[in-house]
C-alpha atoms as a PDB file:
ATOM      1  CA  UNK A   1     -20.578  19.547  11.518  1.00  0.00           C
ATOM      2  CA  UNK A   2     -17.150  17.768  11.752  1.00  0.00           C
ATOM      3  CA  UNK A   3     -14.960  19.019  14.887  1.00  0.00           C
ATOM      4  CA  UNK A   4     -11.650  21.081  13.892  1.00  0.00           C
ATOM      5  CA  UNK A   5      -8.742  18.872  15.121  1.00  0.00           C
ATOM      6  CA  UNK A   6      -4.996  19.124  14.635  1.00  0.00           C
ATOM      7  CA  UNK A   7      -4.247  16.127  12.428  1.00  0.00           C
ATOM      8  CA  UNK A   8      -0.663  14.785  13.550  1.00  0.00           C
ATOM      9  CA  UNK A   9       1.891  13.100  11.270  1.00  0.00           C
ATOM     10  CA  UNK A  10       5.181  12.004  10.921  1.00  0.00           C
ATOM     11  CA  UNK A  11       7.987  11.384   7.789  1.00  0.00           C
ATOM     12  CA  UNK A  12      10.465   8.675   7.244  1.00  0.00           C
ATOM     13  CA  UNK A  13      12.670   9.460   4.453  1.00  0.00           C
ATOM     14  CA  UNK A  14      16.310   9.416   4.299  1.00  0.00           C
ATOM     15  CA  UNK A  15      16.491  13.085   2.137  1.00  0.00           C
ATOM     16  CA  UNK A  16      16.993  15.655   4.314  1.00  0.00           C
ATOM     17  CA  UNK A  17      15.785  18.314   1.618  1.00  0.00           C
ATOM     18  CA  UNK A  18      12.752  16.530   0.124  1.00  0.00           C
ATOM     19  CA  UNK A  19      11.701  15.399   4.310  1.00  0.00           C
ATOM     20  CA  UNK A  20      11.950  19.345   5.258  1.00  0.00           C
ATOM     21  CA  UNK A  21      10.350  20.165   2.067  1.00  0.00           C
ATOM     22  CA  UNK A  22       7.145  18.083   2.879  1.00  0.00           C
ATOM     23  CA  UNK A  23       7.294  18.763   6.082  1.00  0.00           C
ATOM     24  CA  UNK A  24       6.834  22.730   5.238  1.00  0.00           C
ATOM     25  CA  UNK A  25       4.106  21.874   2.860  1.00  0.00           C
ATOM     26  CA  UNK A  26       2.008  19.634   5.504  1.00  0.00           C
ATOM     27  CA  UNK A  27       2.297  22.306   8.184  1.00  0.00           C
ATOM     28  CA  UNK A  28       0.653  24.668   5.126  1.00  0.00           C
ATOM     29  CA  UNK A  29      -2.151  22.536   4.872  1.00  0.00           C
ATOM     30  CA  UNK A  30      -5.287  23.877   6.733  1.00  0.00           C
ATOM     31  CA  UNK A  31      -8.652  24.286   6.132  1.00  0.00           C
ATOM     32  CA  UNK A  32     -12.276  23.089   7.824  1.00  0.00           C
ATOM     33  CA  UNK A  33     -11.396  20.222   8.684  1.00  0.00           C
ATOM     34  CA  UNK A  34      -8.012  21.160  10.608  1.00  0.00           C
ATOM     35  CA  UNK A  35      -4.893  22.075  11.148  1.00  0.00           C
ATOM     36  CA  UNK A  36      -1.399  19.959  10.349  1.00  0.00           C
ATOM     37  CA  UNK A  37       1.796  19.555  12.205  1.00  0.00           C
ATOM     38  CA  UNK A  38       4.472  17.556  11.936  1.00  0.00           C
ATOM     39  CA  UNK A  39       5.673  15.361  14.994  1.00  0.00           C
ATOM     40  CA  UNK A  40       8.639  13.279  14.295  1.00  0.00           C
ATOM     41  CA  UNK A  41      11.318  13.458  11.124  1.00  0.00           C
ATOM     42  CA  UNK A  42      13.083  10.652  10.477  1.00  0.00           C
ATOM     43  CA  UNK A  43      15.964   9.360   7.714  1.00  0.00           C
ATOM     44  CA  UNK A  44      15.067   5.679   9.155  1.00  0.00           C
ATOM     45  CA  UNK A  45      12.853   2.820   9.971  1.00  0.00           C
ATOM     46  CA  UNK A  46      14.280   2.305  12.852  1.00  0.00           C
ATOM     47  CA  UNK A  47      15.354   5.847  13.843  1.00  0.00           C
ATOM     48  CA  UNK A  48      11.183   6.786  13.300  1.00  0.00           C
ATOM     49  CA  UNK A  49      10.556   3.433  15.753  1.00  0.00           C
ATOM     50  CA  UNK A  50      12.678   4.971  18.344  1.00  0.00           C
ATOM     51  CA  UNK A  51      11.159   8.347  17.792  1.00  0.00           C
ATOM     52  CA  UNK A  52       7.666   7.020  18.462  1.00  0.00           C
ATOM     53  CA  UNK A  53       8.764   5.017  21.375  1.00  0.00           C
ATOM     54  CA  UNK A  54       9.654   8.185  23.015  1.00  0.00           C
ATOM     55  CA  UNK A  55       6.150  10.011  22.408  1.00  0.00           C
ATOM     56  CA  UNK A  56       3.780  10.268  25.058  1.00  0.00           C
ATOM     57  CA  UNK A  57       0.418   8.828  23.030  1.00  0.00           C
ATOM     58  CA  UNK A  58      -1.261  12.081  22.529  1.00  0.00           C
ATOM     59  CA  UNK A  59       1.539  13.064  20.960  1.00  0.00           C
ATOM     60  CA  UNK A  60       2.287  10.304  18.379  1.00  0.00           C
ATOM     61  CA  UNK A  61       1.110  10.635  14.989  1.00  0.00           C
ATOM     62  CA  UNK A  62      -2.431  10.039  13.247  1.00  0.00           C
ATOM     63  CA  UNK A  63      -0.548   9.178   9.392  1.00  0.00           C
ATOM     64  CA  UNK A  64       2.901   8.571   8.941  1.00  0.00           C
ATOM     65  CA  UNK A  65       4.426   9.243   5.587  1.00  0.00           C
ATOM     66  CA  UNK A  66       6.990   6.169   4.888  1.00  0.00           C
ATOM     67  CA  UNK A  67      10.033   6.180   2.072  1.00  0.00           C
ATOM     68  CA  UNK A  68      10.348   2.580   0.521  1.00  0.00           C
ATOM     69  CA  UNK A  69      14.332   3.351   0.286  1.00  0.00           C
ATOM     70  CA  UNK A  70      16.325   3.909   3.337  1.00  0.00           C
ATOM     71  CA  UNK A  71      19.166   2.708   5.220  1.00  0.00           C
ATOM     72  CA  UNK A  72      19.844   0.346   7.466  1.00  0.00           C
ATOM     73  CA  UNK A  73      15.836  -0.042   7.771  1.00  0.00           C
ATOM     74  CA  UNK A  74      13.631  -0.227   4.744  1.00  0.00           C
ATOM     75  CA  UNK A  75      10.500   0.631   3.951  1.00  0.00           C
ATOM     76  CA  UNK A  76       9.115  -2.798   3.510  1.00  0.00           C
ATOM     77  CA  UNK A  77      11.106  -3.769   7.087  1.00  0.00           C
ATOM     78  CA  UNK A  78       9.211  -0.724   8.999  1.00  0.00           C
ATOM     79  CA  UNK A  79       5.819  -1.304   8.227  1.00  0.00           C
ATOM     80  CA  UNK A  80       5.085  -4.373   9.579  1.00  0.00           C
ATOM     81  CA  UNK A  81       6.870  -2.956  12.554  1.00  0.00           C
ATOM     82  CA  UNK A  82       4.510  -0.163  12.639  1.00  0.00           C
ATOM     83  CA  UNK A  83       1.614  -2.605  12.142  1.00  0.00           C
ATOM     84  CA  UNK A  84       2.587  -4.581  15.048  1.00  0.00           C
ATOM     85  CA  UNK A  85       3.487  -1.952  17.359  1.00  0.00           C
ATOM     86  CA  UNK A  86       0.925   0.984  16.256  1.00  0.00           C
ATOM     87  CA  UNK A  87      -2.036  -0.498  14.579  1.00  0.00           C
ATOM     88  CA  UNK A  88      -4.464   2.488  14.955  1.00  0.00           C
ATOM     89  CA  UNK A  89      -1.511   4.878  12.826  1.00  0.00           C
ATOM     90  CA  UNK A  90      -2.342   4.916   9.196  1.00  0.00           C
ATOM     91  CA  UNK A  91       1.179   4.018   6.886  1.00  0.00           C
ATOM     92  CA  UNK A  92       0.865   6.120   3.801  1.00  0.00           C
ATOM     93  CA  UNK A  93       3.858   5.119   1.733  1.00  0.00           C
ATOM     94  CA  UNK A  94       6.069   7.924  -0.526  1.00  0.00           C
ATOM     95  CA  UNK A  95       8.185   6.742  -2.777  1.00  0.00           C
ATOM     96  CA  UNK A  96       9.888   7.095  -5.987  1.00  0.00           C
ATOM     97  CA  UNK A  97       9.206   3.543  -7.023  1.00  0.00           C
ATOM     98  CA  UNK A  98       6.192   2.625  -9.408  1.00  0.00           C
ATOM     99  CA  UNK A  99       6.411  -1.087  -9.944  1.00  0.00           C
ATOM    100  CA  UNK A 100       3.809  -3.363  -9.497  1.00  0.00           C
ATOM    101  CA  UNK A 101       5.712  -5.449  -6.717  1.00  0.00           C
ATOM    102  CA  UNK A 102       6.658  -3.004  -4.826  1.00  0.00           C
ATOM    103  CA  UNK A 103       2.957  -1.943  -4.412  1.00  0.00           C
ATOM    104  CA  UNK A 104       1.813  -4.839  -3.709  1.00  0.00           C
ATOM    105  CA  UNK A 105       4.477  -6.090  -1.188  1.00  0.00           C
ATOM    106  CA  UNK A 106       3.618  -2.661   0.648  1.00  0.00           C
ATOM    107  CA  UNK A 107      -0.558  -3.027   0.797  1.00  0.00           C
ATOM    108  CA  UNK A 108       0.118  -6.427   2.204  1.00  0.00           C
ATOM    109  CA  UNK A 109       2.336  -5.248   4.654  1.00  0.00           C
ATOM    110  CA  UNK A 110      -0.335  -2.778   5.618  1.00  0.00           C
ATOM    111  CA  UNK A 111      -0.027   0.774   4.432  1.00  0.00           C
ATOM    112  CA  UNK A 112      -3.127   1.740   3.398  1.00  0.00           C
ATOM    113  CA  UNK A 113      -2.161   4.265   0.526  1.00  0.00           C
ATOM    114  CA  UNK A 114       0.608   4.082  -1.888  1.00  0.00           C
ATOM    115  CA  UNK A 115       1.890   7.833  -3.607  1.00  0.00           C
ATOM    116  CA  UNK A 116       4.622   8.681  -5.998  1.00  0.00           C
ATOM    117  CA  UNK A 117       6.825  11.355  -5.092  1.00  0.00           C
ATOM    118  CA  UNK A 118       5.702  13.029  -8.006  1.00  0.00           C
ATOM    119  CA  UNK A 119       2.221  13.873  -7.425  1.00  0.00           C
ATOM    120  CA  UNK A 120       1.129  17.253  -6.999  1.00  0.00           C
ATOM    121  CA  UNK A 121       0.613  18.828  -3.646  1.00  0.00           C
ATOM    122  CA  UNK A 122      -2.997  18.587  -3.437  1.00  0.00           C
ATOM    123  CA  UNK A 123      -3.096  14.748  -3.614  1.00  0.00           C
ATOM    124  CA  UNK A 124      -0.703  14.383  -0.831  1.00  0.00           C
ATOM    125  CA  UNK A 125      -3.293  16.250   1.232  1.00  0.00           C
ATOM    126  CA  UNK A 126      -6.542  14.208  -0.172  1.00  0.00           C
ATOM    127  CA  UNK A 127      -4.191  11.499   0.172  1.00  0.00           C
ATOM    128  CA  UNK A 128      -4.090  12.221   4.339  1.00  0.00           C
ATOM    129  CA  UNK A 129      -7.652  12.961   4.822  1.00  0.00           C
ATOM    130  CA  UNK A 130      -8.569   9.768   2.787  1.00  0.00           C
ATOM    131  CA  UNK A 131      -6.661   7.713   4.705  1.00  0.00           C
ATOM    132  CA  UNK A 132      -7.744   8.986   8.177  1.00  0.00           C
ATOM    133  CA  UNK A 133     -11.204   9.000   7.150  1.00  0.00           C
ATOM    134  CA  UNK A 134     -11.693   6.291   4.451  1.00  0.00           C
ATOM    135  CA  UNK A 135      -8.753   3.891   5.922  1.00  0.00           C
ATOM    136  CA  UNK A 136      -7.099   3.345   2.700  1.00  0.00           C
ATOM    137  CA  UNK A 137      -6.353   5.819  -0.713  1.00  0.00           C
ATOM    138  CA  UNK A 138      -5.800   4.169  -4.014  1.00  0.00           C
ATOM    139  CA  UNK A 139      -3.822   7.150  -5.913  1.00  0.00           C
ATOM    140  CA  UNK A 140      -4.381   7.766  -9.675  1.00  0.00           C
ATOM    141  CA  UNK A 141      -1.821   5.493 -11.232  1.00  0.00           C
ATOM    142  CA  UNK A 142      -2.788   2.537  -8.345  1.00  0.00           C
ATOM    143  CA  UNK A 143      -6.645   3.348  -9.778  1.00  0.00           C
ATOM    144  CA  UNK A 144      -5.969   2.894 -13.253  1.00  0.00           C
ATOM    145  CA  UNK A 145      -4.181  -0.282 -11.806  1.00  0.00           C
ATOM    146  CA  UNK A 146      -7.717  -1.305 -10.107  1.00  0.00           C
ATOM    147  CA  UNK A 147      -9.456  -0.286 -12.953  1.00  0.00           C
ATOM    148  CA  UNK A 148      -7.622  -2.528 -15.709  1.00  0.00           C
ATOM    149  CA  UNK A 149      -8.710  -5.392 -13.561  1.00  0.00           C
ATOM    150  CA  UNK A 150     -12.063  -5.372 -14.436  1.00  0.00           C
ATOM    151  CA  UNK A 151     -11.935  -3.960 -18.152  1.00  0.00           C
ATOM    152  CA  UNK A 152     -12.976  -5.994 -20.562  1.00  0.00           C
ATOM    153  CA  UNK A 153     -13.096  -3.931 -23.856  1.00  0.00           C
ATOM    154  CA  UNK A 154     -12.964  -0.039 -23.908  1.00  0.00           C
ATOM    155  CA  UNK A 155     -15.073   1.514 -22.301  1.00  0.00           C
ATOM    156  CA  UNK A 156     -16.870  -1.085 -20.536  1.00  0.00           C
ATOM    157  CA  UNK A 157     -16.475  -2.094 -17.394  1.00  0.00           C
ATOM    158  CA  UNK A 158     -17.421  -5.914 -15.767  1.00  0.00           C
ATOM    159  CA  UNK A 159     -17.020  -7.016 -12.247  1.00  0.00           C
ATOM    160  CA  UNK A 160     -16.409 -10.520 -12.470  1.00  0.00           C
ATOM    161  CA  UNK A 161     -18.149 -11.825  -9.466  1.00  0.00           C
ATOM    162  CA  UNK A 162     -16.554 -15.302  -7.534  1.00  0.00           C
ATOM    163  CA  UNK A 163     -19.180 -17.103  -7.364  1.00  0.00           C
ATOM    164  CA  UNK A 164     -19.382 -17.087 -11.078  1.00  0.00           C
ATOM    165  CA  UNK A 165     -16.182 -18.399 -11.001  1.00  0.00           C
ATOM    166  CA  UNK A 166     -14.458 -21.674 -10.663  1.00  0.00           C
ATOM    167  CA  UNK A 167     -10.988 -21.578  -9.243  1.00  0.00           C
ATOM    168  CA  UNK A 168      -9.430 -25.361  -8.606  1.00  0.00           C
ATOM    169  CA  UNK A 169      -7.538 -25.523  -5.610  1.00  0.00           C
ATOM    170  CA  UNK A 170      -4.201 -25.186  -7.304  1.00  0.00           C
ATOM    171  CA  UNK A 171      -5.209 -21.929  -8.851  1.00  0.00           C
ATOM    172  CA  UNK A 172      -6.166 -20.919  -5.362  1.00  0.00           C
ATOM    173  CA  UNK A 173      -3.055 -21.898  -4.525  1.00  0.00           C
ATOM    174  CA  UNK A 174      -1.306 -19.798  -7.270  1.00  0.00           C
ATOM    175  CA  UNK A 175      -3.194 -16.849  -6.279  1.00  0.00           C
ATOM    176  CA  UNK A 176      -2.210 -16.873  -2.877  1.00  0.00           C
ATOM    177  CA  UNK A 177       1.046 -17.375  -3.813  1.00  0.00           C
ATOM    178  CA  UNK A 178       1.272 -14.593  -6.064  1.00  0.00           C
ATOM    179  CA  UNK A 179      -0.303 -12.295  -3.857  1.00  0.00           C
ATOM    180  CA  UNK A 180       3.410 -12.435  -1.571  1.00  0.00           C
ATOM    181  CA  UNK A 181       6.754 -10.761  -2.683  1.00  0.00           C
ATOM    182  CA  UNK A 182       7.572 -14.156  -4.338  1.00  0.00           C
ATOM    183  CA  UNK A 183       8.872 -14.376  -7.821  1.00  0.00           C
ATOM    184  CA  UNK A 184       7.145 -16.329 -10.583  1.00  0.00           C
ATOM    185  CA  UNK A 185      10.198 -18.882 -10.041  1.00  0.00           C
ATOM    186  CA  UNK A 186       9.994 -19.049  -6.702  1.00  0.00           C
ATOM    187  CA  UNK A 187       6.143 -19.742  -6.887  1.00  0.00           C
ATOM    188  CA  UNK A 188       6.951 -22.427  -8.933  1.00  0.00           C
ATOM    189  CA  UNK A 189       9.750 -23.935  -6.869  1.00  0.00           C
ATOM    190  CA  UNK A 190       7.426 -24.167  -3.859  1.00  0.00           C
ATOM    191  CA  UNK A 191       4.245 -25.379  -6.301  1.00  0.00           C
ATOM    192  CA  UNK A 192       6.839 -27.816  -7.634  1.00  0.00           C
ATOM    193  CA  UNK A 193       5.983 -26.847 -11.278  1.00  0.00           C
ATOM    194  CA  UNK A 194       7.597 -26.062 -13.761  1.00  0.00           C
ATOM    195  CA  UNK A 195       8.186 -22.090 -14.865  1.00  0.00           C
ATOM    196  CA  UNK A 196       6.107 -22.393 -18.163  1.00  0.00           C
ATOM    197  CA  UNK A 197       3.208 -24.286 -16.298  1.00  0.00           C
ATOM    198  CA  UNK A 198       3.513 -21.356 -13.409  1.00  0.00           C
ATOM    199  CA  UNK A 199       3.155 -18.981 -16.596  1.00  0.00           C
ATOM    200  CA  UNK A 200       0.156 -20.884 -17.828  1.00  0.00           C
ATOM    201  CA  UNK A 201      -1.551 -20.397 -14.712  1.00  0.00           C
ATOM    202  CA  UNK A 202      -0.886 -17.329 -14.638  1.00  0.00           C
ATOM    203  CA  UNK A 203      -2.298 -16.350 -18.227  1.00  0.00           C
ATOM    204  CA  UNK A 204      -5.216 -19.000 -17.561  1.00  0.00           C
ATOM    205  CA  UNK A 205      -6.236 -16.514 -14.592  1.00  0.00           C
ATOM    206  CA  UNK A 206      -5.587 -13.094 -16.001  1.00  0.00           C
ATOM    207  CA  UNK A 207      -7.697 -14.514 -18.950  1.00  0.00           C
ATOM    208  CA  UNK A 208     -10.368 -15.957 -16.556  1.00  0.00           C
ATOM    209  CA  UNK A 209     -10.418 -13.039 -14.060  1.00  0.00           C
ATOM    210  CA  UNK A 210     -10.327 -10.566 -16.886  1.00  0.00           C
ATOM    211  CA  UNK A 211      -7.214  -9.013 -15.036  1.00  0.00           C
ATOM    212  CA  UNK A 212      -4.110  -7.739 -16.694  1.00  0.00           C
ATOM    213  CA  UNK A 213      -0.937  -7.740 -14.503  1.00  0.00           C
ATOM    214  CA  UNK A 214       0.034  -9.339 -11.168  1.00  0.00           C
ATOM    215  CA  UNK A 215      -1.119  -6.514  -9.082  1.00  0.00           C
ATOM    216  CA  UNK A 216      -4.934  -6.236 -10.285  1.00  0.00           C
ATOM    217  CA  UNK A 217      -4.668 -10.315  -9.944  1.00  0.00           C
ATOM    218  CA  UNK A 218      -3.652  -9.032  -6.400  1.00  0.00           C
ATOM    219  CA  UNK A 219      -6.536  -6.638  -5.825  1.00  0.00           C
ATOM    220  CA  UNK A 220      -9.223  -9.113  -7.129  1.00  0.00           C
ATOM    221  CA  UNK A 221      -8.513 -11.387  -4.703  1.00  0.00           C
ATOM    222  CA  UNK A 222      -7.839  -9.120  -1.563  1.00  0.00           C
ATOM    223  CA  UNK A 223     -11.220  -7.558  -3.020  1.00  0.00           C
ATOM    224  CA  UNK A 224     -13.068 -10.946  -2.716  1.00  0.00           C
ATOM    225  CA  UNK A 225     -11.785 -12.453   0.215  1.00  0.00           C
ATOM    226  CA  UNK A 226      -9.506 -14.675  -0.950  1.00  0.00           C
ATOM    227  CA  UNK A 227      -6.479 -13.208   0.471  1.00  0.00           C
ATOM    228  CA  UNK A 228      -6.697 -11.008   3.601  1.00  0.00           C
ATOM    229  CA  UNK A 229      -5.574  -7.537   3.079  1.00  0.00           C
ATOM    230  CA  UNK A 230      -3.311  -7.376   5.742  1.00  0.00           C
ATOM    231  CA  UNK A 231      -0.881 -10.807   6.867  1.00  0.00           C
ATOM    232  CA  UNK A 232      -1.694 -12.269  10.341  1.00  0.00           C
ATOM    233  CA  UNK A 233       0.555 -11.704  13.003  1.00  0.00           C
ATOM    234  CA  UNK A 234       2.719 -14.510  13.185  1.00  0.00           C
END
């Protein structure tokens, strides 16, 4: 029988209306396996980081809820900030944007959920629990994501296994590559190719790999090893 505990979070969004709104709804949240509170409001990266530093440790949060846009500190600029400075706090990013960089750019930073700000209240709370218990939450539209990287015809499903595959070092090197907030021009500035032989790597793999957009391409190889979920610290 799981312990009732007081699950402790925090928001960093620059809306003052949609941060108090959530921050209602999350203190409504209770059931068996706890209560919710909020512990720190923020508009800011940097204005949460100075928050935090001022918590005593019991008191700092278990999941904080992170905004992609903000001022003078990002989204993408206070997670690996977080990362570095909090490693045991789960970053559960809430945004507005839905494009495939940006969600990739913020699971290799190292949030370990990605949500759309409009998703109903129930998955923000599975979205929580998931996190604290599971360590990560793939939402539905980051699923379906997942999921198009292994179809292969509708309705059936194939996990394409690495050691079935042969990847030359330069495709290696491509995947890597386009597993970072690089473009496809800048990948093939630093490759020194050209942008239509970047391109034909890039349909050779999504071919090969049975993937169909730059973020599944992204998943399979965080998936297999081939790219570490999170970056080292530098």
């Amino acid at each position: 029988m799981k312990l009732h505990r007081t699950i402790k979070l925090a928001i960093a969004d620059d809306h003052v209306l949609f941060r108090n709104g959530v921050a209602k709804l999350i203190e409504a949240y209770a059931g068996n396996s706890g209560d919710y509170c909020n512990t720190v409001e923020a508009a800011s990266g940097d204005e949460l980081l100075d928050s935090l530093e001022k918590l005593p440790d019991p008191d700092r949060p278990d999941v904080i809820l992170v905004d992609l846009n903000m001022p003078r500190m990002d989204g993408f600029q206070t997670i690996p900030r977080l990362r570095q400075l909090y490693p045991d706090i789960r970053i559960l990013v809430l945004t507005m944007r839905d494009d495939d960089d940006a969600i990739l750019r913020s699971l290799r930073l190292g949030a370990c959920g990605y949500l759309t700000k409009d998703i109903e209240k129930e998955e923000l709370k599975e979205a929580i629990d998931s996190c604290l218990e599971k360590g990560y939450y793939y939402s539905g539209h980051l699923a379906k994501r997942l999921v198009d990287s292994v179809v292969t015809e509708p309705g059936k499903l194939q996990e394409i296994n690495p050691a079935d595959v042969v990847l030359s070092p330069r495709e290696l090197e491509f995947i890597r590559l386009a597993c970072t907030d690089l473009t496809y021009h800048e990948i093939a500035v630093k490759m020194y190719l050209s942008p239509r032989t970047v391109d034909g790597y890039r349909n050779n793999l999504f071919a090969k790999l049975h993937v169909v957009s730059r973020v599944s391409l992204a998943m399979w190889a965080i998936r297999h090893g081939i790219v570490p979920l999170q970056p080292s610290a530098s």
